[in-house]
Protein backbone atom coordinates (compact mmCIF):
# COMPACT_ATOMS: atom_id res chain seq x y z
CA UNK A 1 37.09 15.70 14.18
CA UNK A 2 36.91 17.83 16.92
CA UNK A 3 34.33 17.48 19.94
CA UNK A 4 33.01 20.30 22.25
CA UNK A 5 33.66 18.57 25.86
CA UNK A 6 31.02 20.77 27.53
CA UNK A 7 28.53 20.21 24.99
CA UNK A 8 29.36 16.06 25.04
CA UNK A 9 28.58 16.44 28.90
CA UNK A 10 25.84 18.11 28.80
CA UNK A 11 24.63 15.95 26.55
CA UNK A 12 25.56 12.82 28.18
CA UNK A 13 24.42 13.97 31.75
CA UNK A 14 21.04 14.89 30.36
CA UNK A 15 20.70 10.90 29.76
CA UNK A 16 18.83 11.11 26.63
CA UNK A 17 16.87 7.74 25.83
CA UNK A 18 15.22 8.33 22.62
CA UNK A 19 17.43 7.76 19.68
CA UNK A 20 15.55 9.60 17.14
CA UNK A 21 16.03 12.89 19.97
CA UNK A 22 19.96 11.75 20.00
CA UNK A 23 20.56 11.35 16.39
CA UNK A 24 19.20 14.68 15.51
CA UNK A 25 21.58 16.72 18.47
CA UNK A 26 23.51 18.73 16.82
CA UNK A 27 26.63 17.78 19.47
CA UNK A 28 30.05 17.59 16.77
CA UNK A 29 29.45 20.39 14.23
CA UNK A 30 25.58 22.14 13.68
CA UNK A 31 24.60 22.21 9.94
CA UNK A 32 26.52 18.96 9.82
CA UNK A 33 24.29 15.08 10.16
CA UNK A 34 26.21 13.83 12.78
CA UNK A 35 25.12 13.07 16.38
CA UNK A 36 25.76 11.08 19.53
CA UNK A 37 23.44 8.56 21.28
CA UNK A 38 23.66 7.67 25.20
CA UNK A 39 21.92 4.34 25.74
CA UNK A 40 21.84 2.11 28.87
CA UNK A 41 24.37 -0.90 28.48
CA UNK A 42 22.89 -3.58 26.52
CA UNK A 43 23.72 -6.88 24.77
CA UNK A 44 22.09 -7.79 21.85
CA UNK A 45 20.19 -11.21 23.61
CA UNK A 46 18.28 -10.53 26.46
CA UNK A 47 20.13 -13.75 27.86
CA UNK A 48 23.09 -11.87 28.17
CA UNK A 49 21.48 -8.59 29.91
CA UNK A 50 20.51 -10.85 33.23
CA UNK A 51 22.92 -9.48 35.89
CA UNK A 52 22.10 -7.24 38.44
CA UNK A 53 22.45 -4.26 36.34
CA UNK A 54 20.83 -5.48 33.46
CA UNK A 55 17.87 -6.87 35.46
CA UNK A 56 16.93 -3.53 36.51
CA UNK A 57 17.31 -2.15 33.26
CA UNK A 58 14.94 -4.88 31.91
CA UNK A 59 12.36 -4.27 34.74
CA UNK A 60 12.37 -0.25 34.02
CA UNK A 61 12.58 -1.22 29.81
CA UNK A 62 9.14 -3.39 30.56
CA UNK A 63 7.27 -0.78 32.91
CA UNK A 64 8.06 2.14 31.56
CA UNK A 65 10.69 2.49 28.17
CA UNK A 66 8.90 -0.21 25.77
CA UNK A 67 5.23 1.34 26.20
CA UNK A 68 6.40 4.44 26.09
CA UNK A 69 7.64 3.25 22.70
CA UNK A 70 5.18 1.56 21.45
CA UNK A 71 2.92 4.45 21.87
CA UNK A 72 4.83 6.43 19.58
CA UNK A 73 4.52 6.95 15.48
CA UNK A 74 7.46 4.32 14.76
CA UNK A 75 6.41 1.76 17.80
CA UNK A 76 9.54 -0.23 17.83
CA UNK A 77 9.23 -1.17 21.42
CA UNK A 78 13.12 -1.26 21.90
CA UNK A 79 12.78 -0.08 25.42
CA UNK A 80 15.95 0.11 27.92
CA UNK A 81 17.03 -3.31 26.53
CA UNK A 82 18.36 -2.39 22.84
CA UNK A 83 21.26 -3.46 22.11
CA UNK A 84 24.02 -2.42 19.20
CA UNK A 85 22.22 -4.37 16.65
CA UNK A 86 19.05 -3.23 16.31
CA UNK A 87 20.24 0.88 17.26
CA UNK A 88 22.64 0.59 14.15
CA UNK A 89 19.50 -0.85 12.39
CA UNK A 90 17.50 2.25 13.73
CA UNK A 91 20.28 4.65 12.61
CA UNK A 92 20.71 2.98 9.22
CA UNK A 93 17.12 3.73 8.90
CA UNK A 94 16.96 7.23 9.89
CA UNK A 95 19.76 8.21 7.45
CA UNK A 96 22.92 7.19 8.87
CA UNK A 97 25.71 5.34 6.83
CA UNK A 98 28.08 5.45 9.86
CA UNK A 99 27.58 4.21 13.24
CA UNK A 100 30.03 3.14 15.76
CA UNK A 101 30.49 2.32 19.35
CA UNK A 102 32.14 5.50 20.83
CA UNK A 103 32.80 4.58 24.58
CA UNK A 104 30.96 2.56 26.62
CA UNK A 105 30.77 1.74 30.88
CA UNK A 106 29.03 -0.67 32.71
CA UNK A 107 25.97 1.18 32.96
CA UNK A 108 26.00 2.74 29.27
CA UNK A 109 26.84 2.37 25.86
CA UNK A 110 27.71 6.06 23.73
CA UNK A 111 27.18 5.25 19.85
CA UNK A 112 28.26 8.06 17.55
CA UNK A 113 26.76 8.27 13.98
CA UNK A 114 26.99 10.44 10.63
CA UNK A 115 25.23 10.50 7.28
């Protein structure tokens, strides 16, 4: 598999939080169902997220991600906060039989996914 490197930057610089938006980018090859997903760095138990990073994620997921969310069709209310558990659950959902864990930093996690 080849990736487009300006495309993948774009893409990651735009800082796209909505995985439904992510999934459907066409980012690897267009006509193909394959996408990549930029999230903020997450664990999967909030008890885990509570260093200073992670607190300020939580604080932005609670003001402005998670109702943002809920007032949306699907209203999952995942917010900043989501970890790799429930956004392979959200891709397994939409389609997807693979997900993985592509890269990740302190500050963000980079899934990739394909049907």
């Amino acid at each position: 598999m080849t990736l487009n490197e300006d495309r993948l930057s774009a893409f990651v610089g735009r800082m796209v939080g909505d995985i439904g938006a992510a999934m459907s980018a066409p980012l690897v090859r267009p006509g193909e169902r394959r996408g990549l997903c930029r999230q903020p760095f997450a664990n999967d138990r909030v008890e885990d997220n509570l260093d200073p990073v992670g607190r300020v994620y939580q604080s932005a997921s609670t003001m402005i991600c998670t109702p943002c969310s809920l007032s949306q069709e699907v209203g999952l209310g995942l917010g900043a906060q989501a970890g790799e558990r429930p956004l392979r659950s959200v891709a397994t959902d939409a389609g997807f039989n693979r997900f993985r864990r592509a890269t990740e930093t302190p500050f963000n996690l980079v899934f990739g996914a394909q049907a």
